[in-house]
PDB file of N, CA and C in Angstrom:
ATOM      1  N   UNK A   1       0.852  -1.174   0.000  1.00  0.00           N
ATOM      2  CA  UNK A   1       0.000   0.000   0.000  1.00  0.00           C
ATOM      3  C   UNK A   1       0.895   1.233   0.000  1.00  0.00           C
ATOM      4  N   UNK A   2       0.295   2.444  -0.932  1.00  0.00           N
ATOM      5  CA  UNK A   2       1.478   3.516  -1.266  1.00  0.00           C
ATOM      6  C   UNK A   2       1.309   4.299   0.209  1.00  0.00           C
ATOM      7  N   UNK A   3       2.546   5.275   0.306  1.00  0.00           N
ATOM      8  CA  UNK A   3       2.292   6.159   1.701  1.00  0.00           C
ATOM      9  C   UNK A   3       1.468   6.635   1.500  1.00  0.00           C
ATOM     10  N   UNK A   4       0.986   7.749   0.206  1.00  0.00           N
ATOM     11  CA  UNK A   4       0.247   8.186   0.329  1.00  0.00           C
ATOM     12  C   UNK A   4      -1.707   8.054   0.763  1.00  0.00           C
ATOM     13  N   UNK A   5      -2.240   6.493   0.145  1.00  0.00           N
ATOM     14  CA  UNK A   5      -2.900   6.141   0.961  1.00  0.00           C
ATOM     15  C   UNK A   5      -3.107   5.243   2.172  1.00  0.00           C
ATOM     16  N   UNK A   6      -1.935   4.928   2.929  1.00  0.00           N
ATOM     17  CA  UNK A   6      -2.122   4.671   3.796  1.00  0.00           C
ATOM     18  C   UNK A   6      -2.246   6.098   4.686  1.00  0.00           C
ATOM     19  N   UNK A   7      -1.340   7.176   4.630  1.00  0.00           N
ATOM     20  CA  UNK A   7      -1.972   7.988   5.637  1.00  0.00           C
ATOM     21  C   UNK A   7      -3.047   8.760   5.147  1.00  0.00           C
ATOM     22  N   UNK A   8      -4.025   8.842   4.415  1.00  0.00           N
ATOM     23  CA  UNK A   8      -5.117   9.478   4.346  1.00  0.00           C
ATOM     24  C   UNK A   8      -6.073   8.483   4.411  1.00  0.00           C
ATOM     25  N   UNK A   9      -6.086   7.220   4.671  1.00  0.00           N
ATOM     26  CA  UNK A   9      -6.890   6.245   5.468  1.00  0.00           C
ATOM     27  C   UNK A   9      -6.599   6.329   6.641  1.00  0.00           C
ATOM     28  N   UNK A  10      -5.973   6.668   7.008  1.00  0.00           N
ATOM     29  CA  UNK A  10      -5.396   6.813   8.416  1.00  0.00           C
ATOM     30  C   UNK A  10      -6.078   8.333   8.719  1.00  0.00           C
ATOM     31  N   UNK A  11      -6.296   8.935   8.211  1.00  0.00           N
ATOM     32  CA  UNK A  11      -6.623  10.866   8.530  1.00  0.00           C
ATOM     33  C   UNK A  11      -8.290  10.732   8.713  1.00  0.00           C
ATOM     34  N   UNK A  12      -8.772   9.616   7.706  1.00  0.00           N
ATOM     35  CA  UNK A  12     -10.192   9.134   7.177  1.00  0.00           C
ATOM     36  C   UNK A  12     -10.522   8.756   8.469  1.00  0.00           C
ATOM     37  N   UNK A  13     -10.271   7.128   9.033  1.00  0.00           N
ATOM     38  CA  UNK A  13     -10.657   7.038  10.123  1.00  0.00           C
ATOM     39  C   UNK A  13     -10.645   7.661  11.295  1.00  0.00           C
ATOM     40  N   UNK A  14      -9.604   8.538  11.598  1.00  0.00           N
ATOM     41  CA  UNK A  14      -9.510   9.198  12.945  1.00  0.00           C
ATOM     42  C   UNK A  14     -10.413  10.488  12.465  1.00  0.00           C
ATOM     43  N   UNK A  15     -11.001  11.357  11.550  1.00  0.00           N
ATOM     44  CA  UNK A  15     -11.546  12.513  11.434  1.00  0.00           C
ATOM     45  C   UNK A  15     -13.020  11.305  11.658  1.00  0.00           C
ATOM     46  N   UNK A  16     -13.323  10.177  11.032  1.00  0.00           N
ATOM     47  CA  UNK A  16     -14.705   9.573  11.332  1.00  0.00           C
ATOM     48  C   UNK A  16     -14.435   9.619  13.016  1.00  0.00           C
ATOM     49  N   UNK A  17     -13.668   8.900  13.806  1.00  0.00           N
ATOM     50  CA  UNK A  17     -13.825   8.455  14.854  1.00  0.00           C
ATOM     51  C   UNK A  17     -14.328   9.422  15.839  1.00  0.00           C
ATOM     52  N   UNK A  18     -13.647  10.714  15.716  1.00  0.00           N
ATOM     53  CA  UNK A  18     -13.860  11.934  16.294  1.00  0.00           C
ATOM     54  C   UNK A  18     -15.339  12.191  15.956  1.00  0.00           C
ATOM     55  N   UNK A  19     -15.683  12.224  14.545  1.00  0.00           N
ATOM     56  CA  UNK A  19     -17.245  12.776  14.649  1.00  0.00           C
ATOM     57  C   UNK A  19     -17.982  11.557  15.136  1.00  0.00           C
ATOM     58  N   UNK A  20     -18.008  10.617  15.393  1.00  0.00           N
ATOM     59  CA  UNK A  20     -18.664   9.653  16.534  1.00  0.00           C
ATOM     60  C   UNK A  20     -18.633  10.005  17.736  1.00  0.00           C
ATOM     61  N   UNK A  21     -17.243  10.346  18.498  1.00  0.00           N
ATOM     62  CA  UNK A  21     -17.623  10.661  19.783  1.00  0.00           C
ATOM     63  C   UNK A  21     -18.080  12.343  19.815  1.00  0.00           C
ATOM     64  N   UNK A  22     -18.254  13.004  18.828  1.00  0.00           N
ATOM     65  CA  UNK A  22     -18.600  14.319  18.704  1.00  0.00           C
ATOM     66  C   UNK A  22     -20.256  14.223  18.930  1.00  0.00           C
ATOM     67  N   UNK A  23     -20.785  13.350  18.177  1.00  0.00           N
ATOM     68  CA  UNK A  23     -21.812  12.668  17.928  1.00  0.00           C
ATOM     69  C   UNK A  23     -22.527  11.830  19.355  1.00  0.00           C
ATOM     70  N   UNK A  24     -21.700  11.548  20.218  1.00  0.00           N
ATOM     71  CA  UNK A  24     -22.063  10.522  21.231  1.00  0.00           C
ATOM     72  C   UNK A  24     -21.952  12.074  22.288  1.00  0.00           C
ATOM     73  N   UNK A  25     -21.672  12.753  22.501  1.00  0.00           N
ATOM     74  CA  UNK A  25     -21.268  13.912  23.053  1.00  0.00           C
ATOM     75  C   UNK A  25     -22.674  14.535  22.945  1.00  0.00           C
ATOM     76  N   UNK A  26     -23.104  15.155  21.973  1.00  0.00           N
ATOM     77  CA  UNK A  26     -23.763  16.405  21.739  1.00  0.00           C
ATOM     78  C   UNK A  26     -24.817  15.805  21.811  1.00  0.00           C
ATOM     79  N   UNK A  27     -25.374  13.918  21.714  1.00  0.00           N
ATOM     80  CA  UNK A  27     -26.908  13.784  21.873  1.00  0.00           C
ATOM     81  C   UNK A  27     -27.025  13.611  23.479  1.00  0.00           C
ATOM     82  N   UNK A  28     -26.312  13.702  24.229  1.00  0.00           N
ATOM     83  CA  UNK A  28     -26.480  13.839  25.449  1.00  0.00           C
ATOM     84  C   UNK A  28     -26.577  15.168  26.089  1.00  0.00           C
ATOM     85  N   UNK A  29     -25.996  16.372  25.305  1.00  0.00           N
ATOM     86  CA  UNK A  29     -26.464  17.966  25.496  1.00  0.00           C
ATOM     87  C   UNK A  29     -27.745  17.940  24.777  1.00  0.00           C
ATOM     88  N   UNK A  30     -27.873  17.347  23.398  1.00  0.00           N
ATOM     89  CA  UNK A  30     -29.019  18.064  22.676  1.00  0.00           C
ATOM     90  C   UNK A  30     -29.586  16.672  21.720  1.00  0.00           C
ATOM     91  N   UNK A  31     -30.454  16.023  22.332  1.00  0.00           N
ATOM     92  CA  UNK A  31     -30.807  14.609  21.345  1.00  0.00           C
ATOM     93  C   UNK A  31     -31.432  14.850  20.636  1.00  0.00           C
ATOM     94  N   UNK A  32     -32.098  16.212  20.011  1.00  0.00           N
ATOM     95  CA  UNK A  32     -32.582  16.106  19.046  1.00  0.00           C
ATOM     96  C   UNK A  32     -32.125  16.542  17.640  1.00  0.00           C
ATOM     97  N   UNK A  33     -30.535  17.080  17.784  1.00  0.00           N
ATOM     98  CA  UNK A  33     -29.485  16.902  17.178  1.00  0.00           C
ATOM     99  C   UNK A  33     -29.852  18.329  16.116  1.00  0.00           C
ATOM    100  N   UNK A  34     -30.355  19.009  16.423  1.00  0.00           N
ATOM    101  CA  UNK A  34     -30.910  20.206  16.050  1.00  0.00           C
ATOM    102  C   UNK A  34     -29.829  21.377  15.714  1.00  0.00           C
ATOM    103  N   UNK A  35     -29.900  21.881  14.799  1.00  0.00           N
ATOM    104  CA  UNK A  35     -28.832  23.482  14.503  1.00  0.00           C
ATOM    105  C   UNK A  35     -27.565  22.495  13.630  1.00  0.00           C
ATOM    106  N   UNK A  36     -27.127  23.203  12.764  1.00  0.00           N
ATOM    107  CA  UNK A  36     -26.190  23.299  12.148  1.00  0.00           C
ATOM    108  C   UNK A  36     -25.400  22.244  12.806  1.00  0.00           C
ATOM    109  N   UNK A  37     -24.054  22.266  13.714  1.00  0.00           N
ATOM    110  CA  UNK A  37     -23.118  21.182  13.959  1.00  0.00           C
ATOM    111  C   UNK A  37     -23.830  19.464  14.326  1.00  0.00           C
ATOM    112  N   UNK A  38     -24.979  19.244  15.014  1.00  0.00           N
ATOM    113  CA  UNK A  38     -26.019  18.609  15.064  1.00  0.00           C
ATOM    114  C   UNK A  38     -26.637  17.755  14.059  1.00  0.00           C
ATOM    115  N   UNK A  39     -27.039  18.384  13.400  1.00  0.00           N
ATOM    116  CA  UNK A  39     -27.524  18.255  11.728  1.00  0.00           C
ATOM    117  C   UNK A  39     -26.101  17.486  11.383  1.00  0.00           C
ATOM    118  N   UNK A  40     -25.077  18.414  10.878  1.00  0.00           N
ATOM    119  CA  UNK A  40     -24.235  17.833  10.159  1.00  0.00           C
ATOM    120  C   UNK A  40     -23.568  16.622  10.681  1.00  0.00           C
ATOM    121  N   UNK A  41     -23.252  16.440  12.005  1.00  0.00           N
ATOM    122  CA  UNK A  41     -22.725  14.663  12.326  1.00  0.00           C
ATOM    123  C   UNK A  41     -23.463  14.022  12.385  1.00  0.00           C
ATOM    124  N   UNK A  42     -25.193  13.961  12.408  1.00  0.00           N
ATOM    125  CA  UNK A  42     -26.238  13.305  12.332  1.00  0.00           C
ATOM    126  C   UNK A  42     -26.109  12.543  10.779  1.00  0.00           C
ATOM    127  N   UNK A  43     -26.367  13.558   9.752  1.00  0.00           N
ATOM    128  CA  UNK A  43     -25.996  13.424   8.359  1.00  0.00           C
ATOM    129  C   UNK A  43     -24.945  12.553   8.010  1.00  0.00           C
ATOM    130  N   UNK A  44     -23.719  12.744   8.964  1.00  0.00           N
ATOM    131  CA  UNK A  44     -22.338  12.390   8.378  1.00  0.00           C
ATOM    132  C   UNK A  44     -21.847  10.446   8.987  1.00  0.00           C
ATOM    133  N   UNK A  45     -22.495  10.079   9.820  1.00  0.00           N
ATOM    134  CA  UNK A  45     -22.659   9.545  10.438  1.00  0.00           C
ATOM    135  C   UNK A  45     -23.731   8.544  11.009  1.00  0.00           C
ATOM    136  N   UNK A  46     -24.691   8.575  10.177  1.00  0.00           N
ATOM    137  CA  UNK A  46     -25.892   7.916  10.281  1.00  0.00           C
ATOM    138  C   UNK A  46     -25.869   6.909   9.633  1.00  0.00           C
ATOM    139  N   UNK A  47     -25.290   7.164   7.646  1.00  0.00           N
ATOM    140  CA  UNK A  47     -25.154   5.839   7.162  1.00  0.00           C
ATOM    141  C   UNK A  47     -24.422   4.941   7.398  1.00  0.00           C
ATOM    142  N   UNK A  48     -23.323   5.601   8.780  1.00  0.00           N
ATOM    143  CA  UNK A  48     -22.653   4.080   9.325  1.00  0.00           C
ATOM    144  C   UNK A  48     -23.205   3.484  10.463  1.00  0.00           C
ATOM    145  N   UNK A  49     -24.185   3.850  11.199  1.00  0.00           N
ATOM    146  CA  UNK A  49     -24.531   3.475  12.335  1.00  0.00           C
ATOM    147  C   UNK A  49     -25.670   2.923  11.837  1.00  0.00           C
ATOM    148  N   UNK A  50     -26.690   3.602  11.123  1.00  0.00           N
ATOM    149  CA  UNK A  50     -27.709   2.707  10.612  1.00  0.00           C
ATOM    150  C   UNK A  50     -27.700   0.985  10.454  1.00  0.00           C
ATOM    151  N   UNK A  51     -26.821   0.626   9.391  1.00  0.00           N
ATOM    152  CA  UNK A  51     -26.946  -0.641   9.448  1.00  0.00           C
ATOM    153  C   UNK A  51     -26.728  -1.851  10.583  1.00  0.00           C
ATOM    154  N   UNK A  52     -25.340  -0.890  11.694  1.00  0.00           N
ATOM    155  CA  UNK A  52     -25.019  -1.441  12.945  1.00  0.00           C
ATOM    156  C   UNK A  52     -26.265  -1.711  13.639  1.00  0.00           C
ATOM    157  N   UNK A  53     -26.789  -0.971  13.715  1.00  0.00           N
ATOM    158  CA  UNK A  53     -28.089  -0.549  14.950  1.00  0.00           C
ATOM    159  C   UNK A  53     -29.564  -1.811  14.464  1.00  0.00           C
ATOM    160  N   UNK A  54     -29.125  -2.114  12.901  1.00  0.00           N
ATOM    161  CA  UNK A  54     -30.264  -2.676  12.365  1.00  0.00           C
ATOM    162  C   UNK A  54     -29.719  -4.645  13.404  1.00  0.00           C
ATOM    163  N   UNK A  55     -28.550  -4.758  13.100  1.00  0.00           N
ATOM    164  CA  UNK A  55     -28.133  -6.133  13.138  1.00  0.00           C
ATOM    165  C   UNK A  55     -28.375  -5.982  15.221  1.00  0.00           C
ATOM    166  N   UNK A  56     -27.394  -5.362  15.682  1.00  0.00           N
ATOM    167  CA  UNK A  56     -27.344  -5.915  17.116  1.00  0.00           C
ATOM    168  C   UNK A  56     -28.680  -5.446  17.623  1.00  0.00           C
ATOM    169  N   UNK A  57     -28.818  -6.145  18.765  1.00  0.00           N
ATOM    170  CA  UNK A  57     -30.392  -6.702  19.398  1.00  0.00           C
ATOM    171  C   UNK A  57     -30.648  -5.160  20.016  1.00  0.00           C
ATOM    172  N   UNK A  58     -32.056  -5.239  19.984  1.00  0.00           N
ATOM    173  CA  UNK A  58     -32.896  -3.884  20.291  1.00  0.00           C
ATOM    174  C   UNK A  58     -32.389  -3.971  22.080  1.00  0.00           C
ATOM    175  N   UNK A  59     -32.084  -2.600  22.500  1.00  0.00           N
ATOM    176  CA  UNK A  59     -32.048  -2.125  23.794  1.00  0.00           C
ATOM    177  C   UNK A  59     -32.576  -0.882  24.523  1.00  0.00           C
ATOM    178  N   UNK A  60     -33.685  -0.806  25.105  1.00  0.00           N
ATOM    179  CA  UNK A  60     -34.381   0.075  25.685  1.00  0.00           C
ATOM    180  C   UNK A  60     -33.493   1.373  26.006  1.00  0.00           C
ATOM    181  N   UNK A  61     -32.203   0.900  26.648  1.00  0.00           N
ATOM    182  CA  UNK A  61     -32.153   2.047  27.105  1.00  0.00           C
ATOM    183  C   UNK A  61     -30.476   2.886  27.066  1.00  0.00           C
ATOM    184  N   UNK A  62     -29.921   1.944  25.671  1.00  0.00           N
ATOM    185  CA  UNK A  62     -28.287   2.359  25.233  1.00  0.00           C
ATOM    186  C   UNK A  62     -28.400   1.826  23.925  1.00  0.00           C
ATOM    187  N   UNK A  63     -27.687   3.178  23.095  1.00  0.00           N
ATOM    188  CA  UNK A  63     -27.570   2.520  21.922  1.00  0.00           C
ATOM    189  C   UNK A  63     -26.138   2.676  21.364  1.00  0.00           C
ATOM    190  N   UNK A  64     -25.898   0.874  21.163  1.00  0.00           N
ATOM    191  CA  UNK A  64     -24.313   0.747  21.382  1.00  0.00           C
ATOM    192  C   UNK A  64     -23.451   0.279  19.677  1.00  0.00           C
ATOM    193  N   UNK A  65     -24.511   0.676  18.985  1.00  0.00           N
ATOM    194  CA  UNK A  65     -23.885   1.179  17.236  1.00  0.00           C
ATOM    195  C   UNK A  65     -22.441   2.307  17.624  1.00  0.00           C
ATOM    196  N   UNK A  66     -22.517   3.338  18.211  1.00  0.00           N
ATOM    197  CA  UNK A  66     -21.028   4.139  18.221  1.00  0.00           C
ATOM    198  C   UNK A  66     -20.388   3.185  18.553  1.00  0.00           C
ATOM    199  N   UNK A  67     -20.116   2.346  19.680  1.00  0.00           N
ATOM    200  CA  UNK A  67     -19.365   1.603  20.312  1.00  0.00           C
ATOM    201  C   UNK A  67     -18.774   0.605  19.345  1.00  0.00           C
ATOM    202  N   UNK A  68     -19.543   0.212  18.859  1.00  0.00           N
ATOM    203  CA  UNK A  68     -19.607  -1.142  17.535  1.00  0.00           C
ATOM    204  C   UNK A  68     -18.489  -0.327  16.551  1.00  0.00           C
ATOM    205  N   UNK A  69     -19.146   0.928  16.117  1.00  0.00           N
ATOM    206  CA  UNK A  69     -18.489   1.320  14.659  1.00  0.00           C
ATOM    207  C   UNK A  69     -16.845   1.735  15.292  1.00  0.00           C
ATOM    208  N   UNK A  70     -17.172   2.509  16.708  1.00  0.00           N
ATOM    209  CA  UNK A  70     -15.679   2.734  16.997  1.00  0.00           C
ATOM    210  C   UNK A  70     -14.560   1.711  17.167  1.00  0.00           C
ATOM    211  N   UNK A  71     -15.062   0.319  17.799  1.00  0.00           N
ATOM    212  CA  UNK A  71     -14.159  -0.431  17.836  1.00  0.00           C
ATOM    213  C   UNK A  71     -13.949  -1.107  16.616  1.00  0.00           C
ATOM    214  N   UNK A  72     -14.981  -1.074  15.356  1.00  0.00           N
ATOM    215  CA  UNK A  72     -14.295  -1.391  13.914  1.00  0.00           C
ATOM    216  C   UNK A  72     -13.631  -0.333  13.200  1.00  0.00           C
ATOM    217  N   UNK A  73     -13.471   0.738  13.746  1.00  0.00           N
ATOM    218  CA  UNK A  73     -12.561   1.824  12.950  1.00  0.00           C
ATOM    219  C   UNK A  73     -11.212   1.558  14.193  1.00  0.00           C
ATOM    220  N   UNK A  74     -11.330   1.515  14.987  1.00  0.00           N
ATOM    221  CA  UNK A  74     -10.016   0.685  15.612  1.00  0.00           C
ATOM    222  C   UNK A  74      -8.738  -0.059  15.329  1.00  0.00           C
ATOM    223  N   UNK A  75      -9.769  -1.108  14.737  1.00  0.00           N
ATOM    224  CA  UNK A  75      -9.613  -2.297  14.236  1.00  0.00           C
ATOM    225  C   UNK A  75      -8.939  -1.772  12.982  1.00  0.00           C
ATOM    226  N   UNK A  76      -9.565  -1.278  11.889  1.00  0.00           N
ATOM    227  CA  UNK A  76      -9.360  -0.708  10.574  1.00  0.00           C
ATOM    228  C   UNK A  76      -7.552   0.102  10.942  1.00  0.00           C
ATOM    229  N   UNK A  77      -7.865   0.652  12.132  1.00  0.00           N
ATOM    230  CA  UNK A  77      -6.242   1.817  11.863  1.00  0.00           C
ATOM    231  C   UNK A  77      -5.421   0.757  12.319  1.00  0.00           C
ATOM    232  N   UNK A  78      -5.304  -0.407  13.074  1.00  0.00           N
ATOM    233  CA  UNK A  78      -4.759  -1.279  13.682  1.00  0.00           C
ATOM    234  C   UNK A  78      -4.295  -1.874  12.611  1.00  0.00           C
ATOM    235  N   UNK A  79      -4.748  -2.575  11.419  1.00  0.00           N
ATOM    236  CA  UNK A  79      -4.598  -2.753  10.202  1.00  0.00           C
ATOM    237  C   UNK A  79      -3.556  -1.976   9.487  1.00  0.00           C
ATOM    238  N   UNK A  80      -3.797  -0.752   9.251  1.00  0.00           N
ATOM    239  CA  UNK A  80      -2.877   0.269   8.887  1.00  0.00           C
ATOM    240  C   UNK A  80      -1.580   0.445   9.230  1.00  0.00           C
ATOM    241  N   UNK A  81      -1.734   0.575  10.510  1.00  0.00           N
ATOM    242  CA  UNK A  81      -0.889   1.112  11.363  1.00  0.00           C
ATOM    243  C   UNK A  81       0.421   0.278  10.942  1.00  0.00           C
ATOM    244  N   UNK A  82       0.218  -0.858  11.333  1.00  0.00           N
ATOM    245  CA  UNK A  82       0.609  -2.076  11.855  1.00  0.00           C
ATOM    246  C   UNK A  82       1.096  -3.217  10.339  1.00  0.00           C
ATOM    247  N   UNK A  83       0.510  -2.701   8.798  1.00  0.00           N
ATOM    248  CA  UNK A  83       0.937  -3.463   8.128  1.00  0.00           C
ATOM    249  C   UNK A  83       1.971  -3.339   7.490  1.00  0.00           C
TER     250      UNK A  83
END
């Protein structure tokens, strides 16, 4: 793999990872994810959590898709990092 994309897979996942916990952050100030910065990690970030959220089992009262996607973007730079 050339340098050049290994470190902008590398820039890719850590700018995703951040808007996840940006994302896990701000629905606990504001869950209805409302105004401009809100909106946009909702948007940016939904088509990866969506499908997570579809497969692991329904839970009343945590929803553990960030958790899921963060420890597979983990995984993904661990890959990188490391090959």
């Amino acid at each position: 793999m050339s340098g050049f994309l290994m470190v902008f897979l590398q820039v890719l996942v850590t700018v995703l990872w951040l808007m996840i916990v940006a994302r896990v952050l701000l629905s606990w100030i504001n869950p209805t994810m409302d105004g401009p910065v809100g909106r946009f990690l909702f948007d940016t970030t939904e088509p990866l959590l969506a499908p997570i959220r579809r497969v692991l089992p329904q839970s009343a009262t945590m929803d553990l898709s960030p958790l899921v996607l963060m420890l597979g973007l983990g995984f993904v730079m661990q890959l990188v990092v490391f090959r």
